[in-house]
Protein backbone atom coordinates (compact mmCIF):
# COMPACT_ATOMS: atom_id res chain seq x y z
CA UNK A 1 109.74 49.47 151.57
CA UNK A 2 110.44 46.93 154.66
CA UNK A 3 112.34 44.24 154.05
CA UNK A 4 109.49 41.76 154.53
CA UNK A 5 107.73 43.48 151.49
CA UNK A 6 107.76 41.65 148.16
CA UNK A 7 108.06 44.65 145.17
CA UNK A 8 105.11 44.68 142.76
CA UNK A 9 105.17 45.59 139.29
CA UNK A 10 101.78 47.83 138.59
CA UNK A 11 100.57 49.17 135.65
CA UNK A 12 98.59 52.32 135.88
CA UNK A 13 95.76 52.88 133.13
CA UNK A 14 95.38 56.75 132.80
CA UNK A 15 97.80 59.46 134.60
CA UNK A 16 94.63 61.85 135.62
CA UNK A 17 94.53 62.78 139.24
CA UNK A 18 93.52 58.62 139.98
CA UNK A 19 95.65 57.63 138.34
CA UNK A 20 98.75 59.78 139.96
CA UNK A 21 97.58 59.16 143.09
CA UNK A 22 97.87 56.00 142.85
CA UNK A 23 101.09 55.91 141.25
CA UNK A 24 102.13 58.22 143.68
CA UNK A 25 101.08 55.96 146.89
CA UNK A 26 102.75 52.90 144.83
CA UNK A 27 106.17 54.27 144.60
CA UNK A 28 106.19 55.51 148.34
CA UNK A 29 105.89 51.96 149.31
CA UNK A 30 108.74 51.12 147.08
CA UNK A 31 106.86 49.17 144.36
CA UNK A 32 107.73 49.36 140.96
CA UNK A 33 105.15 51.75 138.23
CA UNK A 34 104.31 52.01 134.85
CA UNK A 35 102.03 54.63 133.83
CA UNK A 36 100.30 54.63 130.98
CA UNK A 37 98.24 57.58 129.47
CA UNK A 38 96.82 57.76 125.57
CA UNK A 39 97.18 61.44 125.02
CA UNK A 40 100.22 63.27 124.74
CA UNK A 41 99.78 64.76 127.92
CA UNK A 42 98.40 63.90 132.32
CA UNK A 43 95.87 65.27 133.56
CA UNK A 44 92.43 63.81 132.16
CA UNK A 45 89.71 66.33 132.70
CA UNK A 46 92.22 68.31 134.92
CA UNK A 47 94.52 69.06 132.22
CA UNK A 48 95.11 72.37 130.26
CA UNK A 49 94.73 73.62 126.41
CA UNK A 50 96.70 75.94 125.29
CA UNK A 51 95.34 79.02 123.56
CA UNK A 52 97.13 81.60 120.99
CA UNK A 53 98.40 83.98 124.00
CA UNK A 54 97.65 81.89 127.03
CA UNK A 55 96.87 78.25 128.99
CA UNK A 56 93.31 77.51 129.65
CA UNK A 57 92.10 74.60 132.06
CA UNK A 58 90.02 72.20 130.23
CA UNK A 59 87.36 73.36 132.53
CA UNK A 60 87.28 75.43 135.54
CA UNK A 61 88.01 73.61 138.52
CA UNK A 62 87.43 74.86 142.25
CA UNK A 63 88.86 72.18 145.08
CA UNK A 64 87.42 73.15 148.85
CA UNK A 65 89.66 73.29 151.83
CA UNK A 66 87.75 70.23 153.23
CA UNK A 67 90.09 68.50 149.97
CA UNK A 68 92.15 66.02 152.55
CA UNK A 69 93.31 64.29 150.21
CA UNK A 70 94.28 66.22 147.92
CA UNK A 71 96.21 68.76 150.05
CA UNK A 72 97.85 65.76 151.30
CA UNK A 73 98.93 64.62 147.70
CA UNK A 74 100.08 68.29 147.09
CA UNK A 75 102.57 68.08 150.63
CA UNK A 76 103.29 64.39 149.78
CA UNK A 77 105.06 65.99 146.90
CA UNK A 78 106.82 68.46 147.97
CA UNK A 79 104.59 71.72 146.98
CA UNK A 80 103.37 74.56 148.85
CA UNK A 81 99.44 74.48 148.74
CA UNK A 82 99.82 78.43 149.01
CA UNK A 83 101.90 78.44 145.88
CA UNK A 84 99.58 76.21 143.95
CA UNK A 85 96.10 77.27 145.29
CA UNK A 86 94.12 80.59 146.01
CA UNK A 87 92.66 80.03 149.27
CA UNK A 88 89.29 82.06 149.23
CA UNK A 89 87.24 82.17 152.59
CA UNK A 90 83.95 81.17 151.93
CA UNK A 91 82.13 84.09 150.70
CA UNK A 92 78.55 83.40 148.40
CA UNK A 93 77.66 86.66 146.13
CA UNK A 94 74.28 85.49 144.55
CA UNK A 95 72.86 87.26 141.43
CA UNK A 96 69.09 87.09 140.42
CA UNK A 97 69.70 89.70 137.55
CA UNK A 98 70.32 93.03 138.98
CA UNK A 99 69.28 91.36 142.75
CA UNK A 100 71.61 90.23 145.09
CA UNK A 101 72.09 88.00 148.14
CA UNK A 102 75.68 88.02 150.19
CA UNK A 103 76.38 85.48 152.24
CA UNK A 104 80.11 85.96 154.17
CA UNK A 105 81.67 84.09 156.79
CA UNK A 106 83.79 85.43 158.79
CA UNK A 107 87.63 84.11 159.64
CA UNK A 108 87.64 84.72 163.43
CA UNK A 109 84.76 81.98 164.42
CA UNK A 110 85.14 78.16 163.92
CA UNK A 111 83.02 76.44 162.65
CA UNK A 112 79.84 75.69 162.29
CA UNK A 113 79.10 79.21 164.00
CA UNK A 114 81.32 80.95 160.86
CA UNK A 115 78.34 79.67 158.77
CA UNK A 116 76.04 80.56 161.90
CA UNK A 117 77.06 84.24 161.50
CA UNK A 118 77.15 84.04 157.58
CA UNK A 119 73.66 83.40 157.34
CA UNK A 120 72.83 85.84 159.97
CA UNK A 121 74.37 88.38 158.33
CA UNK A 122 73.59 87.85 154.70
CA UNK A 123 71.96 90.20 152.31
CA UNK A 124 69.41 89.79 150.41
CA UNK A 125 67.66 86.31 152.18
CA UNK A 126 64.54 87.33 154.36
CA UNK A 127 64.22 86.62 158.04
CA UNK A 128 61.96 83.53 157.55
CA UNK A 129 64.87 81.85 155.00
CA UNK A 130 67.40 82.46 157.20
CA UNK A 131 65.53 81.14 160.27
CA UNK A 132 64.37 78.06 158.56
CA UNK A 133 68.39 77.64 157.00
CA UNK A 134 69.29 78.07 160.49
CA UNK A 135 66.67 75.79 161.83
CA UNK A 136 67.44 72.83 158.87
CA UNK A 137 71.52 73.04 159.58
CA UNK A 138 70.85 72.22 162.85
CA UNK A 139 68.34 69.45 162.28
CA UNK A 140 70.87 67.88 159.59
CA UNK A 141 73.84 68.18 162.61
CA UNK A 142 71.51 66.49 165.10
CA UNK A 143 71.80 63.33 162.42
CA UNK A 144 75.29 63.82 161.39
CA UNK A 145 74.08 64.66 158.11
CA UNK A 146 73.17 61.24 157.59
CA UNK A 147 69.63 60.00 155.89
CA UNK A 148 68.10 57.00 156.79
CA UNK A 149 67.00 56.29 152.81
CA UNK A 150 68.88 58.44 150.07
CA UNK A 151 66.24 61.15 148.29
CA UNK A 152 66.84 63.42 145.65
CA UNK A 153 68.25 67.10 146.54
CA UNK A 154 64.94 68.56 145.87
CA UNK A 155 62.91 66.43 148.30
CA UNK A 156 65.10 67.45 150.76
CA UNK A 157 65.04 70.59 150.65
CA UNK A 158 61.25 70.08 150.86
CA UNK A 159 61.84 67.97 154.13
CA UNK A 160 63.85 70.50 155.67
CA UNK A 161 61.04 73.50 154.34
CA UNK A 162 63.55 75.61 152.84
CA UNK A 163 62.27 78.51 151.00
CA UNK A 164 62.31 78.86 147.21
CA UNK A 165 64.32 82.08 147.85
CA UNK A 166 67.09 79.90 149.56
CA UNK A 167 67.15 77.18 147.50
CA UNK A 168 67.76 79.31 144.25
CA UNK A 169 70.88 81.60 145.89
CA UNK A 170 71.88 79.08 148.05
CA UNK A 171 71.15 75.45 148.18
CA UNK A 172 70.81 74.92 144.56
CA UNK A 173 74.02 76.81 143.54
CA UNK A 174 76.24 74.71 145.94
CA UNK A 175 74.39 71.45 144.53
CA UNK A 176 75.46 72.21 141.00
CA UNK A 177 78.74 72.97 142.06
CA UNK A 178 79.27 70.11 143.68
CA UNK A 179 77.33 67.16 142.38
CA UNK A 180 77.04 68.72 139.05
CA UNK A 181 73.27 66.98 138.78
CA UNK A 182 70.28 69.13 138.97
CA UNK A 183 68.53 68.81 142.31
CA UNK A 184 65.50 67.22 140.99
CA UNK A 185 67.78 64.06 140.33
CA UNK A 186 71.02 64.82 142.54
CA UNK A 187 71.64 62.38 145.97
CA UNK A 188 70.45 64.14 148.82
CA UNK A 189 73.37 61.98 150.46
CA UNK A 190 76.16 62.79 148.42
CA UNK A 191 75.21 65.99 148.65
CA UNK A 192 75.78 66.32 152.77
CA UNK A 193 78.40 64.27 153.15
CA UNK A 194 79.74 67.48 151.29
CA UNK A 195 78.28 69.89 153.76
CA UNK A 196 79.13 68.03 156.28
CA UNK A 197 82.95 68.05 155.66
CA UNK A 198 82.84 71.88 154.72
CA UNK A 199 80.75 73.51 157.68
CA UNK A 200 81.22 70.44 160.25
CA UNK A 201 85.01 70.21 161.09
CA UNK A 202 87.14 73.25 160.74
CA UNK A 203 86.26 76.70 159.62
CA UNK A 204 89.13 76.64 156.87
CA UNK A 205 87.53 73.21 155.20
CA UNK A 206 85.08 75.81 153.79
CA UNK A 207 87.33 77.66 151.97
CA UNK A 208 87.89 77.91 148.45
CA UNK A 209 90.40 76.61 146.53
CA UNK A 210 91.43 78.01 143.32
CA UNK A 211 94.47 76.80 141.14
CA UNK A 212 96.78 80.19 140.69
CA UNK A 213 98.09 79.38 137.28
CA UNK A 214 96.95 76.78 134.95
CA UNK A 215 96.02 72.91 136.33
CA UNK A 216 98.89 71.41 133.83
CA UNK A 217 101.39 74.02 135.35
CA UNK A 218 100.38 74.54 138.89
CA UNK A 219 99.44 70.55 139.87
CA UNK A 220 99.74 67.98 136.79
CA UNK A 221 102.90 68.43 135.44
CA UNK A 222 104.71 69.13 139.53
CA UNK A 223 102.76 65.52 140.39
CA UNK A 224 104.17 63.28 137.04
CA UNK A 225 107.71 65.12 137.40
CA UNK A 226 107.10 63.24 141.62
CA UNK A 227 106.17 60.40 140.00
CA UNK A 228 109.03 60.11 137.84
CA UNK A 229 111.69 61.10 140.91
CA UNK A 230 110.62 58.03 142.48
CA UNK A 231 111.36 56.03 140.00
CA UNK A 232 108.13 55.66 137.95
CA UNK A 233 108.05 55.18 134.30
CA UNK A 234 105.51 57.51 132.26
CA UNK A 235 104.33 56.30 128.55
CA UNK A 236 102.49 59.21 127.20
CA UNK A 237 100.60 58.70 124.02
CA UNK A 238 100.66 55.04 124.81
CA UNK A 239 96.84 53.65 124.73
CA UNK A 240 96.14 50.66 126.09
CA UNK A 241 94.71 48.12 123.92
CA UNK A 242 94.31 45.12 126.23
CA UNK A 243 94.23 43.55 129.11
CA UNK A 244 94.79 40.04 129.72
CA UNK A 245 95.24 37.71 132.51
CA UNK A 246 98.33 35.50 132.03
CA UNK A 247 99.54 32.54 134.55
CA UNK A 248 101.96 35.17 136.38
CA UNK A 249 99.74 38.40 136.53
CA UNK A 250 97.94 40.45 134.00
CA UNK A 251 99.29 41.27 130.13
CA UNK A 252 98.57 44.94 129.07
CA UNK A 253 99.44 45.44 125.69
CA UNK A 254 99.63 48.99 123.77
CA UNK A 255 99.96 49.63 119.59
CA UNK A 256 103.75 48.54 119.99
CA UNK A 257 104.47 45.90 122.83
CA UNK A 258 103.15 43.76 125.43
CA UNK A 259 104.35 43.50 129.59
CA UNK A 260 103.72 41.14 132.21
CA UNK A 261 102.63 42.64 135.72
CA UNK A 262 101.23 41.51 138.80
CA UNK A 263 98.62 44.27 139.39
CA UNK A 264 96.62 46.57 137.28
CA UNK A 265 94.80 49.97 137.96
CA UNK A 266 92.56 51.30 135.64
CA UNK A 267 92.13 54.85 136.40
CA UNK A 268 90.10 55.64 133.39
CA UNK A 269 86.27 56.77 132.82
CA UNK A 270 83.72 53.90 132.57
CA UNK A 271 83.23 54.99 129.14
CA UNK A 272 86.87 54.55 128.23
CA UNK A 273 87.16 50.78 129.24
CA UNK A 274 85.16 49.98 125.65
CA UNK A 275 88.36 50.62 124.02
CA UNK A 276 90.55 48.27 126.08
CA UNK A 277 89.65 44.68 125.34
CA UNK A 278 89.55 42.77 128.87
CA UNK A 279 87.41 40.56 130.66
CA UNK A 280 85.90 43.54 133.24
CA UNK A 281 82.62 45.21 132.13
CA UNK A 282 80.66 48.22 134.05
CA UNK A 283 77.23 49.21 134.02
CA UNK A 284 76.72 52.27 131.24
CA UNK A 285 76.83 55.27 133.64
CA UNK A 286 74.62 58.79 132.82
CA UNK A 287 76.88 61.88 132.50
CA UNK A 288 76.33 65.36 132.75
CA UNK A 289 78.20 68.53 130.67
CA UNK A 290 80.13 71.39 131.37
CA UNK A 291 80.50 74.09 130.05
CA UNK A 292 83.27 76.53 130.49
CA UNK A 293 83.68 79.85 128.43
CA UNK A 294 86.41 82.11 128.35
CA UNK A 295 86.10 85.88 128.00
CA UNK A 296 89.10 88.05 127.42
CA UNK A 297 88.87 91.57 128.72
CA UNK A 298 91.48 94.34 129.20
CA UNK A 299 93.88 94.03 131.75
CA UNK A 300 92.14 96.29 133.74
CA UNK A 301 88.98 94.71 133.55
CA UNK A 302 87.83 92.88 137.03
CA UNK A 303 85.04 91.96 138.79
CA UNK A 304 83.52 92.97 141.96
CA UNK A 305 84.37 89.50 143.78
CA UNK A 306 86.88 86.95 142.53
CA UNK A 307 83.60 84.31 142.32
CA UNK A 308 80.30 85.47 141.43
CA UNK A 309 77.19 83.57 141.64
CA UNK A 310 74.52 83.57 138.34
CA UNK A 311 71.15 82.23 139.45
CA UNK A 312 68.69 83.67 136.59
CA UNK A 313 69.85 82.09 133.48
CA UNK A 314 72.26 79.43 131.55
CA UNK A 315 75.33 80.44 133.20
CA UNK A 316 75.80 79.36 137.24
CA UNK A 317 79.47 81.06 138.09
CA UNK A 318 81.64 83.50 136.78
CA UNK A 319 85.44 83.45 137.83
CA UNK A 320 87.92 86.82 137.50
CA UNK A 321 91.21 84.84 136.82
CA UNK A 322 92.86 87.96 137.04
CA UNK A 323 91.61 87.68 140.91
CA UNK A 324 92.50 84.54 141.26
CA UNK A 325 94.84 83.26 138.69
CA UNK A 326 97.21 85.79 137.39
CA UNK A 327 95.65 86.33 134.07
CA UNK A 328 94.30 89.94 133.79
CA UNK A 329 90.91 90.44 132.39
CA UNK A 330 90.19 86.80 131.61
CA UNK A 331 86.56 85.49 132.82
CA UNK A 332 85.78 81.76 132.90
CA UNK A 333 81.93 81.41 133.28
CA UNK A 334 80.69 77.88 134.04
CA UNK A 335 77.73 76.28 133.07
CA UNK A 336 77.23 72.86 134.44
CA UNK A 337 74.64 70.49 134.04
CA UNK A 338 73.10 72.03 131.15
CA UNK A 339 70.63 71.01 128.44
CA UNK A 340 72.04 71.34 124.89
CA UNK A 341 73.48 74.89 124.19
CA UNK A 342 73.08 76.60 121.27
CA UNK A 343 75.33 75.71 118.33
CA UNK A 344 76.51 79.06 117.37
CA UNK A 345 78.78 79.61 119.75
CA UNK A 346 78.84 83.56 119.33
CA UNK A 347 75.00 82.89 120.72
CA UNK A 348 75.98 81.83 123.84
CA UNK A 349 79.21 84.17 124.56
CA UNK A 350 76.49 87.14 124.09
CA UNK A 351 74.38 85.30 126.67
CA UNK A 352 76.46 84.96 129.06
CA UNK A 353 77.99 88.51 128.47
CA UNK A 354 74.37 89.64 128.82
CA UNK A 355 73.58 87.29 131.87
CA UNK A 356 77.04 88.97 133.50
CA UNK A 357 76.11 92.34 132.58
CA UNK A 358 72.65 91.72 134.34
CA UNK A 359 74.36 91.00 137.61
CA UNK A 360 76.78 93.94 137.24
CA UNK A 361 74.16 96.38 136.97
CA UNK A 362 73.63 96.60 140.86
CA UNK A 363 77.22 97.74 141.37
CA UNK A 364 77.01 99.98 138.51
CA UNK A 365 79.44 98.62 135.69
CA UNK A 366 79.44 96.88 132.63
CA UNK A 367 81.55 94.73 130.62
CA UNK A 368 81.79 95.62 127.09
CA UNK A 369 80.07 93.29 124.55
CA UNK A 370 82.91 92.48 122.49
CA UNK A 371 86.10 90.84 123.95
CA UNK A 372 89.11 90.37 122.77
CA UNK A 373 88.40 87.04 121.90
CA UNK A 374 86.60 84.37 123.39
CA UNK A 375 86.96 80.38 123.72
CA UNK A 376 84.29 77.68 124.48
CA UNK A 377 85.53 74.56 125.74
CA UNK A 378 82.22 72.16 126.50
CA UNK A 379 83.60 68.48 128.28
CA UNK A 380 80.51 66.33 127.24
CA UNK A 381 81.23 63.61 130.27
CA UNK A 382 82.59 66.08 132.86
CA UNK A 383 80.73 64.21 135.58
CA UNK A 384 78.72 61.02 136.08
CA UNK A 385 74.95 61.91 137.51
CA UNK A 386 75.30 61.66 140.86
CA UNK A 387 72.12 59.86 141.47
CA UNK A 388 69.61 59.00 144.72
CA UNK A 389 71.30 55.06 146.39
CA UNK A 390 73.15 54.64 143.20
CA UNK A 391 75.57 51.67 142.90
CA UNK A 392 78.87 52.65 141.88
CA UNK A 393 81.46 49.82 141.30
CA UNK A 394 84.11 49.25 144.32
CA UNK A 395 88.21 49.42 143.88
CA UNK A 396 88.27 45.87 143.78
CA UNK A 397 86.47 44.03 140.89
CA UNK A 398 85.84 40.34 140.50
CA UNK A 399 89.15 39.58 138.90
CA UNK A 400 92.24 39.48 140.82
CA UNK A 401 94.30 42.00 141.19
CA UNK A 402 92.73 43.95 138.46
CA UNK A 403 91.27 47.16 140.02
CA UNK A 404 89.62 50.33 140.08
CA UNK A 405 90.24 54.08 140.61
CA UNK A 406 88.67 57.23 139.49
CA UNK A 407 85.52 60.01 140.42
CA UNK A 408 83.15 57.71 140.03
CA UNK A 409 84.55 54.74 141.87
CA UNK A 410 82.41 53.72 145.13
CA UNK A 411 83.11 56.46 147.78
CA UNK A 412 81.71 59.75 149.61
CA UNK A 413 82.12 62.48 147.06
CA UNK A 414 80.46 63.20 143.96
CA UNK A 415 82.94 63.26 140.82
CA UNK A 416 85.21 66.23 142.14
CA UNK A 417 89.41 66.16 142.10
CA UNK A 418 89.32 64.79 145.39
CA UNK A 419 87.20 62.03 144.51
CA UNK A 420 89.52 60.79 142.06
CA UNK A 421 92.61 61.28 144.40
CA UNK A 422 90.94 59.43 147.43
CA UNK A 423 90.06 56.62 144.87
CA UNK A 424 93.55 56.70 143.53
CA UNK A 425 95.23 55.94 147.01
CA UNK A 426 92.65 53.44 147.95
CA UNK A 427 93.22 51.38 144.77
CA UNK A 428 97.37 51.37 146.00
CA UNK A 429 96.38 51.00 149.33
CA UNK A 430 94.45 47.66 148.08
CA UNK A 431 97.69 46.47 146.90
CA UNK A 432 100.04 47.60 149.69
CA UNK A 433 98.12 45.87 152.00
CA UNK A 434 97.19 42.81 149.83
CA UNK A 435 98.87 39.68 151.04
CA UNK A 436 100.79 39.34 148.12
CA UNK A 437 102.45 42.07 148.80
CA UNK A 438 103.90 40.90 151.86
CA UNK A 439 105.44 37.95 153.08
């Protein structure tokens, strides 16, 4: 902090990624933090659950290496990306039941020819999907991915005349992953300004990201233990209750006390703001599930590829955490976006064991049907619907110095890690470059 800066006292609704960020990019400028969070642990969404004989994230995250932001946040405080993330190069194994398409870029060509090549190369598309994939990349580059009116994923896919075979073991896949919206409903928009940052720039901004351990214990816990080192103050299990503008700044008062201070950032869902009595309303937002369940193996069960792609039933990925996270034999299979799934949850484990075993038939293994045991963690509001020209509400709101962070805060991405993180630093960057903060 210059000496022409006047120190702010901000409170911090929520400590998930946002919220971090934010308190993060606070205390760099030398302002003073409070950061509140109602459960007994950071993290939000990105946060970890512990089972009998291991952690398990809350869902199964994967960041991409076109994540700015949030490999900045990682540096910022003082971790080594390669000790916290599994960097995967882009690599697509695609499972219709027991057929397959590969799609594998290579390391030695930048991009976009590593994409080029990768859909030259792949097996299992047909020489008039590649051509026309080919053909449509290049159209979309010629308008810097841009559209003139937002459409839904679907319609653009139609535009572009992509075949049905690429849309379900490519295009549709990646949507899901990344919007988490079906296509018939997803922004078309949204949707390549994701492309665009992962095929457009630099070959490694394709990459996958995987967290090696646990979120809590690879990237939450590191980030609040940097937040506290610079002098922020953390009140877990401390819900706010209200929020109240006062002659000198804003009143936020938990179960036990009331504070006076001269910003506020909520960095909690839409959803969550019912429970804090204030004077800022949002528009109701649509969410979308998912659904993450875990299957424990053997040790020396693994799969063929660290990722593997379902495209022929409820499930949509299947991650080997043994691969990619140090925990032998455990699965995570993803379902995202999904329609209500049966209520027995033995039901679905078989499913997806079935829908796994389906895909494993062409390389000529199985999984057993039993595992050791087996967890289903479903977040109901995982995402907001990432929807065709939808308003989402900007990091500054109609009351002063009261603002906004989190995923679904006015901005690029769909609701992803680094959505939150971006909206985190530009809610502290409203601040740090607000008048009132200087002199």
């Amino acid at each position: 902090m210059t000496s022409s800066n006047v120190r702010r006292h901000v409170a911090v609704v929520g400590a998930g990624l946002a919220g971090l960020a934010a308190a993060h990019a606070l205390l760099k400028h030398g302002h003073q933090v409070t950061l509140f969070e109602a459960a007994p642990q950071a993290g939000g969404r990105a946060r970890s659950v512990t089972h009998t004989t291991t952690m398990l994230d809350n869902g199964q995250h994967l960041c991409l290496g076109a994540y700015s932001a949030t490999l900045g946040l990682v540096k910022e405080a003082g971790l080594d990306a390669t000790q916290v993330f599994k960097r995967l190069p882009l690599a697509l194994h695609m499972h219709n039941g027991a057929q397959r398409m590969s799609l594998v870029t290579p390391t030695w060509l930048p991009a976009p020819l590593h994409l080029l090549w990768g859909l030259l190369t792949a097996t299992g598309l047909d020489w008039p999907s590649k051509w026309r994939a080919i053909r449509w990349m290049q159209q979309l580059q010629h308008q810097a991915f841009t559209l003139a009116q937002d459409i839904t994923v679907a319609d653009l896919l139609a535009q572009g005349a992509q075949t049905s075979l690429t849309i379900r073991t490519l295009w549709e896949p990646l949507c899901l992953a990344a919007l988490n919206t079906p296509i018939q409903s997803a922004s078309a928009q949204v949707f390549l300004n994701v492309l665009r940052d992962s095929f457009q720039h630099k070959r490694q901004d394709s990459d996958f990201l995987v967290v090696k351990t646990d979120l809590s214990s690879a990237l939450i816990e590191p980030l609040l233990q940097h937040v506290q080192a610079l002098g922020g103050k953390i009140r877990l299990r401390s819900p706010v209750t209200a929020i109240q503008q006062s002659a000198t700044g804003y009143e936020v008062s938990t179960a036990t006390d009331t504070d006076i201070y001269d910003e506020v950032i909520i960095a909690v869902g839409p959803h969550q703001l019912k429970t804090i009595r204030s004077e800022l309303s949002l528009s109701a937002f649509e969410y979308q599930p998912i659904t993450t369940i875990y299957l424990q193996y053997g040790a020396d069960v693994s799969l063929p590829h660290p990722i593997m792609g379902l495209c022929h039933g409820a499930a949509q990925w299947v991650f080997d955490r043994g691969q990619c996270c140090g925990q032998p034999g455990l699965l995570a299979v993803v379902i995202s976006a999904h329609a209500p799934l049966a209520a027995d949850k033995s039901v679905l484990v078989k499913q997806c064991i079935t829908e796994i075993n389906q895909a494993l038939s062409s390389y000529g293994t199985q999984l057993e049907d039993a595992p050791l045991w087996s967890q289903v963690i479903t977040e109901k509001r995982a995402t907001f619907s990432c929807l065709p020209a939808m308003v989402r509400p900007t990091t500054i709101t109609s009351q002063p110095q009261l603002l906004l962070a989190g995923d679904y805060v006015a901005g690029p991405y769909p609701a992803t890690i680094e959505g939150a993180i971006r909206s985190g630093y530009a809610a502290a960057q409203a601040i740090v470059g607000s008048p009132k903060s200087n002199s």
